[in-house]
C-alpha atoms as a PDB file:
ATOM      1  CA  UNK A   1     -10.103 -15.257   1.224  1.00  0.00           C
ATOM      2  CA  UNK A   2     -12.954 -15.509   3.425  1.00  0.00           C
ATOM      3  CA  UNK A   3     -13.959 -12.904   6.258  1.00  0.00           C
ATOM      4  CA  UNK A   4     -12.328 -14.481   8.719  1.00  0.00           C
ATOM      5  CA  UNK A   5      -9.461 -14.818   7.209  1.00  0.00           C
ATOM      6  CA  UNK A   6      -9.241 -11.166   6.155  1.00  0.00           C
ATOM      7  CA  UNK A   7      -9.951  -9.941   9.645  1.00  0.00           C
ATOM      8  CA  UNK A   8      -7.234 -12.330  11.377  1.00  0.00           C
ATOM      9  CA  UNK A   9      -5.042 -11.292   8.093  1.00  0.00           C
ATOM     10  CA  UNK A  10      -5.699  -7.233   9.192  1.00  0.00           C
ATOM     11  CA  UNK A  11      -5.532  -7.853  12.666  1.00  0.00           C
ATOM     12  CA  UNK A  12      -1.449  -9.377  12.024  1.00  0.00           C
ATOM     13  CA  UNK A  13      -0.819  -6.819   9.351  1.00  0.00           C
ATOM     14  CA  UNK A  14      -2.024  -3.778  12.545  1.00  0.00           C
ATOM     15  CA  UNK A  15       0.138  -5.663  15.393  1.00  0.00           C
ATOM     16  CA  UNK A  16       3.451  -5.499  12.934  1.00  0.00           C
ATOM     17  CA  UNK A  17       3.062  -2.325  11.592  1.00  0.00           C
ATOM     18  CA  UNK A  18       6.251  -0.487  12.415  1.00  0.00           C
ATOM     19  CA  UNK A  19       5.678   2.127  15.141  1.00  0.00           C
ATOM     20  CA  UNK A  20       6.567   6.067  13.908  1.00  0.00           C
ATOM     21  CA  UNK A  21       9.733   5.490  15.520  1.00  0.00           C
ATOM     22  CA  UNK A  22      11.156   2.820  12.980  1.00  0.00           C
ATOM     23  CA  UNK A  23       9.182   3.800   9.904  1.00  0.00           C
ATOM     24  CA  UNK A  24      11.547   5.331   7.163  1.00  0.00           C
ATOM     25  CA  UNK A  25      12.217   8.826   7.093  1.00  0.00           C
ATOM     26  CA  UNK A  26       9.656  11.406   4.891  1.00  0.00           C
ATOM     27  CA  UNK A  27      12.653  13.798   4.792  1.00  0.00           C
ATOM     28  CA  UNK A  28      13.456  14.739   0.956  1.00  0.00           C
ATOM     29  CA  UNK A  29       9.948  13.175   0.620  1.00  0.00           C
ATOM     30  CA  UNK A  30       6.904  15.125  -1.691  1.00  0.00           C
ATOM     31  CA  UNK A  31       3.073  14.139   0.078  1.00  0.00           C
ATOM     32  CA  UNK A  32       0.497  13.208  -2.136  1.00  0.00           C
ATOM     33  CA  UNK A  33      -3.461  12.692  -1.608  1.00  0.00           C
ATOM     34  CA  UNK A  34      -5.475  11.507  -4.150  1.00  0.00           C
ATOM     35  CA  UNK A  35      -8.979  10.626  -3.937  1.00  0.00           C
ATOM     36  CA  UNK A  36     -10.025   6.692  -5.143  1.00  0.00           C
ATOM     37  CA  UNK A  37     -13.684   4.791  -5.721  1.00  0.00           C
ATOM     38  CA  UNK A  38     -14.326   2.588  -2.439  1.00  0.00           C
ATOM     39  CA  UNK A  39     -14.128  -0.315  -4.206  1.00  0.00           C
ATOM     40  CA  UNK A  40     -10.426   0.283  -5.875  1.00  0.00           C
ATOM     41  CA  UNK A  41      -9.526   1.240  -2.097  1.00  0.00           C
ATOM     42  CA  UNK A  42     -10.857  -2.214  -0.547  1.00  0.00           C
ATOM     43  CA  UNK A  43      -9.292  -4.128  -3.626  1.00  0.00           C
ATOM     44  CA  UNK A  44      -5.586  -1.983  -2.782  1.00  0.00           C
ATOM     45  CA  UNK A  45      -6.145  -2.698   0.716  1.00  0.00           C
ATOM     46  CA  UNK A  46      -6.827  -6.956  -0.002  1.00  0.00           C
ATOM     47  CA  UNK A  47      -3.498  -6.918  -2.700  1.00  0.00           C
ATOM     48  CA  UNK A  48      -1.643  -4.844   0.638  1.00  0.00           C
ATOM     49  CA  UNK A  49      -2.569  -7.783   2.492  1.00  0.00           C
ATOM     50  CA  UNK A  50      -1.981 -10.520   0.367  1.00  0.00           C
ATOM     51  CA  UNK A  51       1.447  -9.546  -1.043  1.00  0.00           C
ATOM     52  CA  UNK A  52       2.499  -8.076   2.699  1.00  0.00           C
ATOM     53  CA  UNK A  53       3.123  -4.802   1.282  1.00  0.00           C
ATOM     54  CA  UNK A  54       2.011  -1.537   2.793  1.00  0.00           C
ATOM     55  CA  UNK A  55       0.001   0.978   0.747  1.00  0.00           C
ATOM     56  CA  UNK A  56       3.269   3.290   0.286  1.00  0.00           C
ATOM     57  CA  UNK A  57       5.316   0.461  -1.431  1.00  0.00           C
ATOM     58  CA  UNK A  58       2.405  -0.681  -3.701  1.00  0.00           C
ATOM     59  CA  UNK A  59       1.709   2.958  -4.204  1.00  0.00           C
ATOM     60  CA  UNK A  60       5.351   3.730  -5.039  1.00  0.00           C
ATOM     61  CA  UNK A  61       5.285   0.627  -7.466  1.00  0.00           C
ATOM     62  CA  UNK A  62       2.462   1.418  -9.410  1.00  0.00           C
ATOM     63  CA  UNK A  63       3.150   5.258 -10.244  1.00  0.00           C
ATOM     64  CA  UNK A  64       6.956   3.600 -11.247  1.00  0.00           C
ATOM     65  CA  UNK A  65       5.304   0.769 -13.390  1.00  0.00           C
ATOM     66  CA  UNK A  66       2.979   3.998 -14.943  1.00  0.00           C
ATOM     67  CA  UNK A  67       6.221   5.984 -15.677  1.00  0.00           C
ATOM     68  CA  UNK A  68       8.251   3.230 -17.112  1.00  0.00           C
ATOM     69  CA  UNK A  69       5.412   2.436 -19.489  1.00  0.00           C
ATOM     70  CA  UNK A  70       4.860   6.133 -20.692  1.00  0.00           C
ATOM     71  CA  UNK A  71       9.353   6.584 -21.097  1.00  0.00           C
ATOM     72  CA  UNK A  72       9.528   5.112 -24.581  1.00  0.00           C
ATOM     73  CA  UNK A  73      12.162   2.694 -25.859  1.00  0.00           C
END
């Protein structure tokens, strides 16, 4: 994907992101920050894009892909 592409991409992805008003609810929700290289946030960031997923859902997806590995059989 080229840099124009990416910045029309970003610009779609900003103009459709749901407003606080229809975002889903935090209640019952735990926060967590964690702190990531540049590069592994810019590579997150292209994937969000590409797959039209927000950071939350590929967040959420990872950390459940990390526990299902580490459950056993």
């Amino acid at each position: 994907m080229g840099k124009t592409d990416l910045g029309a991409a970003l610009r779609r992805a900003k103009s459709t992101t749901p407003t606080t008003a229809t975002r889903p609810s935090r209640a019952g929700k735990k926060g967590m920050l964690i702190h990531i290289d540049p590069a592994l946030s810019r590579r997150l960031k292209h994937l969000a894009v590409d797959e039209d997923k927000t950071l939350q859902q590929l967040g959420v997806e990872a950390l459940e892909m990390l526990l299902a590995s580490r459950s056993g059989p």
